[in-house]
Protein backbone atom coordinates (compact mmCIF):
# COMPACT_ATOMS: atom_id res chain seq x y z
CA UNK A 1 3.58 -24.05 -9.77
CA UNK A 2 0.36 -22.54 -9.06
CA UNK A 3 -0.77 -20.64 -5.67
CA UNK A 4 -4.15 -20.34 -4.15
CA UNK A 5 -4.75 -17.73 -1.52
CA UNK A 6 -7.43 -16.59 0.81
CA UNK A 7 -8.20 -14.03 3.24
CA UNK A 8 -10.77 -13.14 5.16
CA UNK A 9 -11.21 -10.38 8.08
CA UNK A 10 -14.22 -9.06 10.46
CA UNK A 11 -14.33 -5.86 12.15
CA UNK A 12 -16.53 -3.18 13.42
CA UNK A 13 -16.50 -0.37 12.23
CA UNK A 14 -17.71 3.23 13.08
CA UNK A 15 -20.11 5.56 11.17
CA UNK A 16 -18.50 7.31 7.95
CA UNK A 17 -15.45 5.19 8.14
CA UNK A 18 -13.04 4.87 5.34
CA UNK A 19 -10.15 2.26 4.57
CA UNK A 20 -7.42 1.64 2.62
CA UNK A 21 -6.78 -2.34 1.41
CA UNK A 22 -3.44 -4.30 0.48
CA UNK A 23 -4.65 -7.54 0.22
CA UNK A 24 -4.56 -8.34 -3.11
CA UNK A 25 -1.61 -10.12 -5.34
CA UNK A 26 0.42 -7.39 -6.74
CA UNK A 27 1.22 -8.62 -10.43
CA UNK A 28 1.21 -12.41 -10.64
CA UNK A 29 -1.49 -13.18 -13.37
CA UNK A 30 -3.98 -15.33 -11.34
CA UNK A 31 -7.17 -17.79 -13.27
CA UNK A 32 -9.85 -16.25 -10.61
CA UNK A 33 -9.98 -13.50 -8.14
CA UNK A 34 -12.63 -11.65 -6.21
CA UNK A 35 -12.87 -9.14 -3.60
CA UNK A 36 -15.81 -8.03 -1.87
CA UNK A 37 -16.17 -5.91 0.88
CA UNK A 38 -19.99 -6.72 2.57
CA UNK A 39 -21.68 -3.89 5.19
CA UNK A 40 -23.78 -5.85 7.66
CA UNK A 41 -23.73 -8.66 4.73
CA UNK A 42 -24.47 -5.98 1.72
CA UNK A 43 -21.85 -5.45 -0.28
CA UNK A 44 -20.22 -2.21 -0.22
CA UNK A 45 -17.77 -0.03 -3.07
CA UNK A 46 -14.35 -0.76 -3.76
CA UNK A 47 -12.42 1.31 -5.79
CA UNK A 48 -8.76 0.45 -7.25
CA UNK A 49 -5.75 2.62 -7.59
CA UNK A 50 -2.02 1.68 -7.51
CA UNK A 51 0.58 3.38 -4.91
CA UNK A 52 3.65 4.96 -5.39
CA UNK A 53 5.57 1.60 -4.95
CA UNK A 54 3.33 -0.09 -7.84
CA UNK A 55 0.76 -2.13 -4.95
CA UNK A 56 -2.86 -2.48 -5.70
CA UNK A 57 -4.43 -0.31 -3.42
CA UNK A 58 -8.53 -0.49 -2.43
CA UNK A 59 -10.23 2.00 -0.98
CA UNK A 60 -13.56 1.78 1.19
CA UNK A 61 -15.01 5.15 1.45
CA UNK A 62 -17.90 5.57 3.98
CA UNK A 63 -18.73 2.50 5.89
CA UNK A 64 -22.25 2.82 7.97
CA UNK A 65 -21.59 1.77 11.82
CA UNK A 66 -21.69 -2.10 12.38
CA UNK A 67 -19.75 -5.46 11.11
CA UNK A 68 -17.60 -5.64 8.28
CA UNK A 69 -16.78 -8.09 6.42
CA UNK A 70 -13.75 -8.50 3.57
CA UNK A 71 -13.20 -11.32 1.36
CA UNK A 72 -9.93 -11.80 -1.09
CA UNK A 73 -9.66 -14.88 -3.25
CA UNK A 74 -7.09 -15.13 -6.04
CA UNK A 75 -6.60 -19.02 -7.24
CA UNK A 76 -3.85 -19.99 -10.08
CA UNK A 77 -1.68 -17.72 -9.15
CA UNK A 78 1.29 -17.76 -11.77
CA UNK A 79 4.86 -16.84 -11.77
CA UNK A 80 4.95 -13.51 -12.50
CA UNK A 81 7.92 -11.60 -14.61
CA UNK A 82 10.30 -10.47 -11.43
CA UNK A 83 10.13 -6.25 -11.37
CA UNK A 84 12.90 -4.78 -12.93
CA UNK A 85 15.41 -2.49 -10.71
CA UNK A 86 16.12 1.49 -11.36
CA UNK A 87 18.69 3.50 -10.56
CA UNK A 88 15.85 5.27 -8.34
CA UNK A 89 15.50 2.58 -6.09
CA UNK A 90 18.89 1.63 -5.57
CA UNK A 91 18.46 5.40 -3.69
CA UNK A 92 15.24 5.18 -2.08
CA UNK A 93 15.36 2.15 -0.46
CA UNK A 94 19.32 2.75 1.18
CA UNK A 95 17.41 5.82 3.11
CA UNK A 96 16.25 5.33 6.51
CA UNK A 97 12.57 4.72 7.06
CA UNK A 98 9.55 5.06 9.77
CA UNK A 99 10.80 1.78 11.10
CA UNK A 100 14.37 0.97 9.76
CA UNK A 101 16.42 3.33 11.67
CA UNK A 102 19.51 2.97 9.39
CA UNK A 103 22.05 5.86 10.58
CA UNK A 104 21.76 4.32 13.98
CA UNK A 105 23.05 0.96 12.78
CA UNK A 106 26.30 1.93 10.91
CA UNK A 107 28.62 0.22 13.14
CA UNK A 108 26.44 -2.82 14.11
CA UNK A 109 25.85 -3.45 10.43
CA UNK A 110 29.98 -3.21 9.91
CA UNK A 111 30.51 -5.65 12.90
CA UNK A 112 27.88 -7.93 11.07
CA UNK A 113 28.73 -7.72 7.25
CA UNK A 114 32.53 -7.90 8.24
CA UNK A 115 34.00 -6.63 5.13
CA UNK A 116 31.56 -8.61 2.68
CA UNK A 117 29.82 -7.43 0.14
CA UNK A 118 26.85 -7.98 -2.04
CA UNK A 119 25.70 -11.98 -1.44
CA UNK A 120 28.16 -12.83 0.92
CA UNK A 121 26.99 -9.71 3.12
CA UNK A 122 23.12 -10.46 2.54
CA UNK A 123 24.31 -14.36 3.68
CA UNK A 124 25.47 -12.71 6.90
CA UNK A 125 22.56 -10.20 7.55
CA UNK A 126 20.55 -13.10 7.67
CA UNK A 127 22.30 -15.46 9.20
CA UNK A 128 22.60 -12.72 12.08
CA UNK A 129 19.15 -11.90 12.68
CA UNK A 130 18.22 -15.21 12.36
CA UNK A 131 20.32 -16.41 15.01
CA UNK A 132 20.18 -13.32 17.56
CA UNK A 133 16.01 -13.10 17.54
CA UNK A 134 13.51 -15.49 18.66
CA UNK A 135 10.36 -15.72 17.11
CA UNK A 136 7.83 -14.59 19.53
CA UNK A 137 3.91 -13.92 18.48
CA UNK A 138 2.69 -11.41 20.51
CA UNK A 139 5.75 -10.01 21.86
CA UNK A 140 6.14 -6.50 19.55
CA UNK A 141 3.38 -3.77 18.76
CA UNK A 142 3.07 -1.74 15.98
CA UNK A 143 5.83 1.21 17.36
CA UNK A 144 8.40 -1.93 17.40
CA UNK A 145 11.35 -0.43 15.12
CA UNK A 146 14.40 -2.22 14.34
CA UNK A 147 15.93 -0.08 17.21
CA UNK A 148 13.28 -1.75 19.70
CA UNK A 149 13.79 -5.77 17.85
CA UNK A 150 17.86 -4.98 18.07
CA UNK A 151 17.30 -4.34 21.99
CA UNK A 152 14.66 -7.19 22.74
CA UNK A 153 15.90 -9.59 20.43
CA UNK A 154 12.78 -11.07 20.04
CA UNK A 155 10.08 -10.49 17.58
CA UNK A 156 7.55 -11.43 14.45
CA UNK A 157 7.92 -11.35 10.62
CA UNK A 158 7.80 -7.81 10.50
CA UNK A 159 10.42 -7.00 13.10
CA UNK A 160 12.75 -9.96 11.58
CA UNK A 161 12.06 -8.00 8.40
CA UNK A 162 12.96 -4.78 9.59
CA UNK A 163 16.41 -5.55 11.49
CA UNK A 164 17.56 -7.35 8.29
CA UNK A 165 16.48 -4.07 6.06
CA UNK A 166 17.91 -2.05 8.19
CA UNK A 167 21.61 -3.55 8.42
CA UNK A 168 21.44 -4.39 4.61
CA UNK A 169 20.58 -0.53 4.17
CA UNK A 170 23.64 0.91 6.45
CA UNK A 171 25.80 -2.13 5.13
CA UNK A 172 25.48 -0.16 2.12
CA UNK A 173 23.22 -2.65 -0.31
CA UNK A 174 19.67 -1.24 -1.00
CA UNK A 175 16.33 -3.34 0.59
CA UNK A 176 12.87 -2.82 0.70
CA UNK A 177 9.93 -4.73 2.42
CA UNK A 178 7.36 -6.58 0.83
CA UNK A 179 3.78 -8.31 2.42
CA UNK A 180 3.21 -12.22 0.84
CA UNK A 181 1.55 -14.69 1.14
CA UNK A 182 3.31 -17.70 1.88
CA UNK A 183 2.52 -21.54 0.94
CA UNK A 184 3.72 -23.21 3.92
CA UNK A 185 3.88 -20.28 6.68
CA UNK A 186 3.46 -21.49 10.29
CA UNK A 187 1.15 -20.23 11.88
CA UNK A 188 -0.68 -18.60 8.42
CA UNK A 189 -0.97 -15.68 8.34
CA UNK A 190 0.39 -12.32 6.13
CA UNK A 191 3.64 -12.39 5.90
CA UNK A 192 6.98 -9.59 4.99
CA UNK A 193 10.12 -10.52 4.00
CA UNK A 194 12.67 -8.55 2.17
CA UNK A 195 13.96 -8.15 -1.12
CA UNK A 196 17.75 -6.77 -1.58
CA UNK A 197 19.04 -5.37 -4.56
CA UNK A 198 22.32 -7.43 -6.02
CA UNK A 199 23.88 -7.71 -9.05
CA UNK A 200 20.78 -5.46 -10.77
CA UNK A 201 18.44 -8.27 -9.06
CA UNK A 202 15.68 -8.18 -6.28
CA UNK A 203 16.61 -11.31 -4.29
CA UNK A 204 13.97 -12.11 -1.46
CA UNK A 205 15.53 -12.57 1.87
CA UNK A 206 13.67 -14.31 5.14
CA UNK A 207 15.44 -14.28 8.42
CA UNK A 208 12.34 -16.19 9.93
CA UNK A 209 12.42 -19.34 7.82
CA UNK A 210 9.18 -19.85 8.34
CA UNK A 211 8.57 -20.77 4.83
CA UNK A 212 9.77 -21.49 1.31
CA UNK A 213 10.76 -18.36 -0.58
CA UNK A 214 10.09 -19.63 -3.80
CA UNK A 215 6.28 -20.37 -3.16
CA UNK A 216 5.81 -16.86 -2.12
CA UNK A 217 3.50 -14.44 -3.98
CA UNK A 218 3.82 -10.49 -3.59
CA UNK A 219 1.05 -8.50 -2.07
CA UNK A 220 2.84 -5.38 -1.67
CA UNK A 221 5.98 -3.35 -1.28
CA UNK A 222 7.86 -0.67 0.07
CA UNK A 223 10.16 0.75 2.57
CA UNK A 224 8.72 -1.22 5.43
CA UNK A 225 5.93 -2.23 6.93
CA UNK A 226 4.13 1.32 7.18
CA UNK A 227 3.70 1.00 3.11
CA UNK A 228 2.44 -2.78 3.27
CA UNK A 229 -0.04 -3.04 6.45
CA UNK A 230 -3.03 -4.99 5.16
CA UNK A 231 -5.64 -2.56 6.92
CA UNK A 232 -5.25 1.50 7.14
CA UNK A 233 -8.16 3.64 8.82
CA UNK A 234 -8.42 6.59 6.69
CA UNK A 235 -11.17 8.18 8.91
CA UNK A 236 -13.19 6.90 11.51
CA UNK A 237 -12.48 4.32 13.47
CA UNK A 238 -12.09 0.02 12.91
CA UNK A 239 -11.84 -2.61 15.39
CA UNK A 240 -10.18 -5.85 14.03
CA UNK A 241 -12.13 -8.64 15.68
CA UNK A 242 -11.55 -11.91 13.38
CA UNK A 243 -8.56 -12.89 10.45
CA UNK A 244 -8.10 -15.73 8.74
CA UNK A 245 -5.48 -16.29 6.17
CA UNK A 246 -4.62 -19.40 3.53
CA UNK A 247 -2.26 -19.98 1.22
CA UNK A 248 -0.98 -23.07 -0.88
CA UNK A 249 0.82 -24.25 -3.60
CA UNK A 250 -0.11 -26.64 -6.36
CA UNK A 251 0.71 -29.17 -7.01
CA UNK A 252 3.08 -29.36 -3.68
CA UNK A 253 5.08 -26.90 -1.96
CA UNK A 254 8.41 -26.61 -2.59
CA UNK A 255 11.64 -27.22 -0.34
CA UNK A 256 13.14 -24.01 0.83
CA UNK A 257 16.82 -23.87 0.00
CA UNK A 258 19.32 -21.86 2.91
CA UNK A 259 21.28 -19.97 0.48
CA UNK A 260 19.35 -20.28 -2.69
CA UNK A 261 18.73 -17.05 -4.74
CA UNK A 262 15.14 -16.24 -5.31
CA UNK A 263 13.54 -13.67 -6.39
CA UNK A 264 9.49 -13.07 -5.91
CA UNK A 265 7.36 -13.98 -8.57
């Protein structure tokens, strides 16, 4: 199976404005892939770095005032060799996190996980979220924790992602967040899911199933979604004014599986 992906974004942008990018597929070998970043329709500097979860990073230093454009195509996207886990992680990512709140949810996660462990208690996490939250676009803002989802019990991909990482985390198993792009996603658009740590594997979890799992390709990763947001303003200041995202597989998208272990690639 082979993915093809596209996104594209408008905004404006103030004078001397710099930003940081996570758009691109993380480490899935892909046949073609470009990125350009275009000032008023002149292309402007990317640079490339890697952040401390392993993401491909792009920086835009120094915009001039006016429209910007950015443009990321990666087509042929193969299955990549799934990331090996550490001992390190297994720590980092039980901690809480700028919006996984996971000492508060020690006794909800309990009451959910019921004595399980490892599969059995990610089976339950996300059977849980999945049927105590409706899917709602527009209803949360970027300060939406897991606290806030748990309360409202409504949400998008991110706050479905977040409640789930958050009772994995205090039900003792370690999870992290990661940004896709999913084949199949309705309505398109960037997506984060989570991967939990069992049996020395990164399974990916999705309490939304919005889409199938094993069609997915990683963008990025972290703790949530404050180390996977698509856009950050560095300096200066961007208004977001147009996105458009695509994704498919080829030669057809696959059947998701409730219950099937996957792991990103």
């Amino acid at each position: 199976m082979e993915r093809h992906v596209h996104a594209w974004m408008r905004a404006d942008v103030a004078e001397g404005t710099d930003i940081a990018l996570l758009v691109a597929i993380s480490d899935a070998p892909v046949a073609e892939e470009t990125l350009q970043v275009l000032a008023d329709g002149v292309p402007h500097q990317v640079t490339e770095t890697r952040d401390r979860f392993g993401s491909r990073l792009h920086l835009v230093q120094g915009l001039p005032e006016g429209q910007v454009e950015i443009v990321y195509e990666a087509r042929g996207a193969r299955p990549a060799t799934p990331p090996a886990a550490d001992e390190a992680d297994a720590v980092l990512h039980l901690r809480p996190s700028r919006y996984c709140e996971v000492d508060e949810f020690e006794k909800i996660a309990e009451e959910v996980v019921g004595g399980r462990g490892g599969l059995e208690a990610a089976d339950a996490v996300v059977d849980w979220v999945h049927g105590h939250l409706d899917y709602v676009p527009g209803s949360s803002t970027i300060t939406d924790s897991a606290r806030s989802t748990y309360v409202s019990r409504q949400g998008v991909c991110r706050d479905y992602a977040h409640l789930t990482a958050t009772l994995l985390r205090a039900g003792g198993i370690p999870a992290r967040c990661s940004s896709v792009y999913a084949p199949g996603l309705s309505p398109m658009d960037f997506h984060l899911v989570v991967e939990a740590l069992i049996e020395d594997r990164w399974l990916v979890l999705d309490s939304t199933h919005l889409a199938p799992r094993s069609s997915m390709v990683r963008i990025a990763t972290g703790q949530d979604a404050a180390d996977t947001a698509f856009m950050t303003t560095l300096a200066g200041n961007v208004t977001l004014t147009g996105i458009q995202i695509t994704a498919v597989a080829d030669p057809e998208l696959p059947r998701e599986v409730t219950g099937e272990r996957v792991v990103l690639r």
